[in-house]
Protein backbone atom coordinates (compact mmCIF):
# COMPACT_ATOMS: atom_id res chain seq x y z
CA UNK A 1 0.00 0.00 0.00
CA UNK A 2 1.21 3.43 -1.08
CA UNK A 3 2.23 6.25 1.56
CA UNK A 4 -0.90 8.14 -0.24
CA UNK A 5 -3.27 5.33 0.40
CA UNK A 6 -2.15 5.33 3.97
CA UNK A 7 -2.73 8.72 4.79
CA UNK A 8 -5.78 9.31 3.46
CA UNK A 9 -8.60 10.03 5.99
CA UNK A 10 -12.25 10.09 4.06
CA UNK A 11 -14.10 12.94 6.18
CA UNK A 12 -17.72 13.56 6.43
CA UNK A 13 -19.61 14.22 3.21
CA UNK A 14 -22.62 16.43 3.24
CA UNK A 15 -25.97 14.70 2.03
CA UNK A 16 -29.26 16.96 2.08
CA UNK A 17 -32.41 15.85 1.06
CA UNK A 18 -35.06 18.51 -0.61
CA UNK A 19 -37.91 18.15 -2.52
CA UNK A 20 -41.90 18.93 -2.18
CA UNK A 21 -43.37 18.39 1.05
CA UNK A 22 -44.95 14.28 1.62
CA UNK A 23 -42.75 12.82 -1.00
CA UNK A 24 -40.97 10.76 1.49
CA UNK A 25 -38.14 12.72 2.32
CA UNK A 26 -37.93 12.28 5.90
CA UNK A 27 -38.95 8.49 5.75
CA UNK A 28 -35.52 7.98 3.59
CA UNK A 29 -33.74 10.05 6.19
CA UNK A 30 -34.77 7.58 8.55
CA UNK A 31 -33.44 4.56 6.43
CA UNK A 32 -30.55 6.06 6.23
CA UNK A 33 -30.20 7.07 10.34
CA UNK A 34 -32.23 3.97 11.80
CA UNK A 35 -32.56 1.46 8.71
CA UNK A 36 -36.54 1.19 9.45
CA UNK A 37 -39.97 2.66 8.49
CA UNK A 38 -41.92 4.45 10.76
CA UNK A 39 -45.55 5.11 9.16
CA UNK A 40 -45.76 7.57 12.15
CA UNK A 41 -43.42 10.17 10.38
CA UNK A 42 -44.30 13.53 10.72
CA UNK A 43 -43.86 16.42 8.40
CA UNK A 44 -40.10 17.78 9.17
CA UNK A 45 -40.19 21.60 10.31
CA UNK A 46 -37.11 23.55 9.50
CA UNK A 47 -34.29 20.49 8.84
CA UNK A 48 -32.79 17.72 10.91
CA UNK A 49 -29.57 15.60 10.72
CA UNK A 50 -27.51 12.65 11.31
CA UNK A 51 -24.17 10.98 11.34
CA UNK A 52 -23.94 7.84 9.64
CA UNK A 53 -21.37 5.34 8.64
CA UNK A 54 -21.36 3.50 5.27
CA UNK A 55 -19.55 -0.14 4.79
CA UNK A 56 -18.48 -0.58 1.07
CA UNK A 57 -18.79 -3.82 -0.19
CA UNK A 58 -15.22 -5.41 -1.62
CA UNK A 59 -15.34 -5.39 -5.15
CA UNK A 60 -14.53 -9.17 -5.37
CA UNK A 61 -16.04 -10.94 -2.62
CA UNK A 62 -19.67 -8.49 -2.76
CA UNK A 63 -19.22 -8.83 0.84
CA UNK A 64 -19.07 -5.35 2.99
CA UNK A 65 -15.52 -4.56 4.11
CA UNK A 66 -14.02 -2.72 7.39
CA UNK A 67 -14.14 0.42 4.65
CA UNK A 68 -16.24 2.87 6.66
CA UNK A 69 -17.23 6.13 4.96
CA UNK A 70 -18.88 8.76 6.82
CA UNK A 71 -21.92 10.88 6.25
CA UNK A 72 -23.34 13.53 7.63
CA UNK A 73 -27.44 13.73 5.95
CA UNK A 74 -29.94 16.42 6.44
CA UNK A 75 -33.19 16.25 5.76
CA UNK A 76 -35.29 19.62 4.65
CA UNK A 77 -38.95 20.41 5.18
CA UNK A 78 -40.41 20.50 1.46
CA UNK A 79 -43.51 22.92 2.27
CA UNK A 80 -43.59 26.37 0.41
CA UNK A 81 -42.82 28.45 3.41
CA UNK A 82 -39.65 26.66 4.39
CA UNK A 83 -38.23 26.96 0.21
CA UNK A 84 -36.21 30.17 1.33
CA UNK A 85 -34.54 28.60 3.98
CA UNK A 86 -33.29 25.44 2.49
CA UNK A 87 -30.01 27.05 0.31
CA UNK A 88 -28.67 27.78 4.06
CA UNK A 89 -28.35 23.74 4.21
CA UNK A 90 -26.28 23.84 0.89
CA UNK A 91 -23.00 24.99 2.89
CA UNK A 92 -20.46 22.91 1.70
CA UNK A 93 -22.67 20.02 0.09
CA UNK A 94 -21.16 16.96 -1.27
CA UNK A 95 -24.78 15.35 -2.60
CA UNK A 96 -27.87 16.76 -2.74
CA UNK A 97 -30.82 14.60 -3.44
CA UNK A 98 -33.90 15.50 -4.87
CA UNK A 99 -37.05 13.52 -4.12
CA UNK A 100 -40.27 12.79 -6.01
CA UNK A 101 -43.17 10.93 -5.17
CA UNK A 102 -43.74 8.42 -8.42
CA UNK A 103 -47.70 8.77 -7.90
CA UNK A 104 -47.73 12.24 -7.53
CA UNK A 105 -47.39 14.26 -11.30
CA UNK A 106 -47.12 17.49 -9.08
CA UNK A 107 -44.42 17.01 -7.23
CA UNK A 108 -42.70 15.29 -10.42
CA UNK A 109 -43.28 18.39 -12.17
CA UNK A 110 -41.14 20.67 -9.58
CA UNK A 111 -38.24 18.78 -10.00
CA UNK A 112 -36.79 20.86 -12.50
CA UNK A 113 -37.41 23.84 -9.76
CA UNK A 114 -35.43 21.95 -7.68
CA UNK A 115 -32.32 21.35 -9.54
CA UNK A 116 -32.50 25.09 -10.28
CA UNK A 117 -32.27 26.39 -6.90
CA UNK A 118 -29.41 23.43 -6.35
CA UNK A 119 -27.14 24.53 -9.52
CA UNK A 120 -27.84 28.30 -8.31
CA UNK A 121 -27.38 28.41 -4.68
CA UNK A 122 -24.88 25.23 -3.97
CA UNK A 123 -21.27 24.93 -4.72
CA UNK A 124 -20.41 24.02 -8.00
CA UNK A 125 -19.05 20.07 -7.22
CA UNK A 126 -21.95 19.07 -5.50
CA UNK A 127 -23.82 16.09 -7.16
CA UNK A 128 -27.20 15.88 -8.00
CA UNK A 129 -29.22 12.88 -7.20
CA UNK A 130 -32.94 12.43 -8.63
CA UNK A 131 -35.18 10.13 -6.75
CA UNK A 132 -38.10 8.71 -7.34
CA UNK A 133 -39.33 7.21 -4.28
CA UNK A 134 -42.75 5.01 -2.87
CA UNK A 135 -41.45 2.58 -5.84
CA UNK A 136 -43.85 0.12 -3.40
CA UNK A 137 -47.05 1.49 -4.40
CA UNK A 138 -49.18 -0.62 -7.06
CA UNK A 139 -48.17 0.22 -10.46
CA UNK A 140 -52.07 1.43 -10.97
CA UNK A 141 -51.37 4.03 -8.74
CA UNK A 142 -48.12 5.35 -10.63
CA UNK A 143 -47.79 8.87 -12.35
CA UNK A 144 -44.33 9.04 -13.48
CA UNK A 145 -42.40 6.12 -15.22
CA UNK A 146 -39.10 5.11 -14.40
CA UNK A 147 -38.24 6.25 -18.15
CA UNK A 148 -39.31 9.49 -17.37
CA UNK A 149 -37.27 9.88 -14.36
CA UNK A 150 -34.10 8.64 -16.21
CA UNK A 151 -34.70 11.31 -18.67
CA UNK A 152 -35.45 14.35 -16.39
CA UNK A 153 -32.56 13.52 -14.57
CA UNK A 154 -30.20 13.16 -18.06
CA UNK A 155 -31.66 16.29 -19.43
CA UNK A 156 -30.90 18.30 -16.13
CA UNK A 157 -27.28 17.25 -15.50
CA UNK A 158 -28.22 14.87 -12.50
CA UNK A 159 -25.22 12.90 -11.11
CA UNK A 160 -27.04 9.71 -11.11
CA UNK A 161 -31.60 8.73 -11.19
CA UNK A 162 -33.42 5.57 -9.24
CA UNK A 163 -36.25 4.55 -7.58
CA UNK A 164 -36.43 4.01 -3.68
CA UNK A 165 -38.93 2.85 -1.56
CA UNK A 166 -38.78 3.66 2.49
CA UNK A 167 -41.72 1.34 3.29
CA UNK A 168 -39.71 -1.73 1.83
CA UNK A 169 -35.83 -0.16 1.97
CA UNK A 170 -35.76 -1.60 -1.88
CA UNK A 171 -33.05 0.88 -3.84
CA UNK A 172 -31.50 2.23 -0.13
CA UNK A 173 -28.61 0.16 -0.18
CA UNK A 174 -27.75 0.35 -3.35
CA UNK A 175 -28.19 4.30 -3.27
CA UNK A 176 -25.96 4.51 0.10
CA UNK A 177 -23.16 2.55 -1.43
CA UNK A 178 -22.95 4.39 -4.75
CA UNK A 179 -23.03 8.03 -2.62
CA UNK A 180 -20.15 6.34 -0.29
CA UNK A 181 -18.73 5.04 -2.93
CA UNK A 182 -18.56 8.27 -4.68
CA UNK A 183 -16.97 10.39 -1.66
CA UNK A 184 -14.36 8.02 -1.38
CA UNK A 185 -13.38 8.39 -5.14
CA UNK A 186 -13.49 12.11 -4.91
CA UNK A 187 -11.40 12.32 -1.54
CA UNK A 188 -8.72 9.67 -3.14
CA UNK A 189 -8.55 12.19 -6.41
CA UNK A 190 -8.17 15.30 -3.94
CA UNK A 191 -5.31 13.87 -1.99
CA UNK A 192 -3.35 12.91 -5.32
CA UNK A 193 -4.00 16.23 -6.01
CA UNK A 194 -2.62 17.89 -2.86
CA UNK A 195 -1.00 15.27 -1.21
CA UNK A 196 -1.57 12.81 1.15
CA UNK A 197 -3.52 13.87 4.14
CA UNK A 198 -6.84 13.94 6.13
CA UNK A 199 -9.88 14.89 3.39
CA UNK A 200 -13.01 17.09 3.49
CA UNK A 201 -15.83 15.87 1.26
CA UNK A 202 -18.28 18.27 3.04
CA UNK A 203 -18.25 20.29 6.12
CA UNK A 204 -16.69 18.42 8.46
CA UNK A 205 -14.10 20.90 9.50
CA UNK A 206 -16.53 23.27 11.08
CA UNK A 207 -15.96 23.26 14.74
CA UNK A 208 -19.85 21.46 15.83
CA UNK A 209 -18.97 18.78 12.89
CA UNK A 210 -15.62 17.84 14.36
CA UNK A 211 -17.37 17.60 17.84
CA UNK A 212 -19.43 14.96 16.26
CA UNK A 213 -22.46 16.69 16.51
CA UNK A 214 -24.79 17.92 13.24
CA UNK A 215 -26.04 20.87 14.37
């Protein structure tokens, strides 16, 4: 193993959540904190956080390896009031994740408003992530295709589109890994560029973040 690989600490990267209010923003931001489904989740006033830890899975074996990557996720409260305030979570963002409920054409239909406020008010590396989540509900009920997601997502420049469900946790994983994944890739490219040392994907050099606390 290089000096380089060594060396190289992966810090906290910044995940927030946005998108229109009852999409199922804050019942992914529990998947992601707790790994369960409360149907008791209430609507999120203001914004809320947590520190996780992703395991990557070893390229060979698929199994998960002692490679922990840290996160630090924020979830935003998606009603119109609260749109003003949510650029104030886009400090330093690694990913930002938009989410749209697949049997709602509404809230499909602001995603584009979304992205806009992302590309205008975050910093320019930050990766956009298009969601379509409650991928559980009965395909009678659906709105929006998965085609159609795929496309909005290529036509706006996202980083990356799928389809999540919190009820079931189907696409979580996967999504967590590829994020994780991700900050890993981009902290290894940063230290080759200024040499070996500890890494900020994020925020996590401001003073609360180092205490180990979100907010």
């Amino acid at each position: 193993m290089s000096e380089l690989q060594t060396k190289t600490i992966i810090s906290k990267a910044k995940v927030v959540f946005v998108g229109n209010s009852s999409v199922g923003k804050t019942a992914l931001f529990q998947r992601f904190d707790k790994k369960n489904f409360s149907p008791d989740t209430s609507t999120t006033v203001g914004g809320a956080c947590a520190n996780i830890s992703v395991s990557l899975q070893d390229p060979i074996s698929n199994a998960s390896s002692d490679d922990q990557v840290p996160l630090i996720v924020w979830d935003t409260a998606g009603q119109e009031s609260y749109r003003s305030i949510v650029p104030m979570y886009f400090s330093r963002v690694a990913f930002i994740l938009v989410v749209y409920d697949i049997t709602s054409r509404s809230s499909f239909e602001s995603v584009e408003g979304w992205f806009k406020l992302s590309k205008e008010k975050a910093p320019e590396w930050a990766k956009i992530i298009l969601i379509g989540n409650k991928a559980d509900l009965d395909e009678t009920s659906r709105k929006v295709t998965f085609s159609e997601g795929n496309d909005l997502c290529n036509k706006l420049g996202g980083f990356m589109f799928t389809e999540t469900s919190a009820v079931t946790g189907s696409g979580i994983k996967d999504l967590l890994v590829a994020i994780a994944t991700t900050a890993k890739e981009d902290a290894v490219t940063k230290a080759q560029l200024v040499g070996a040392g500890e890494i900020a994907i994020g925020e996590d050099d401001e003073e609360e973040e180092t205490n180990g606390k979100c907010c």
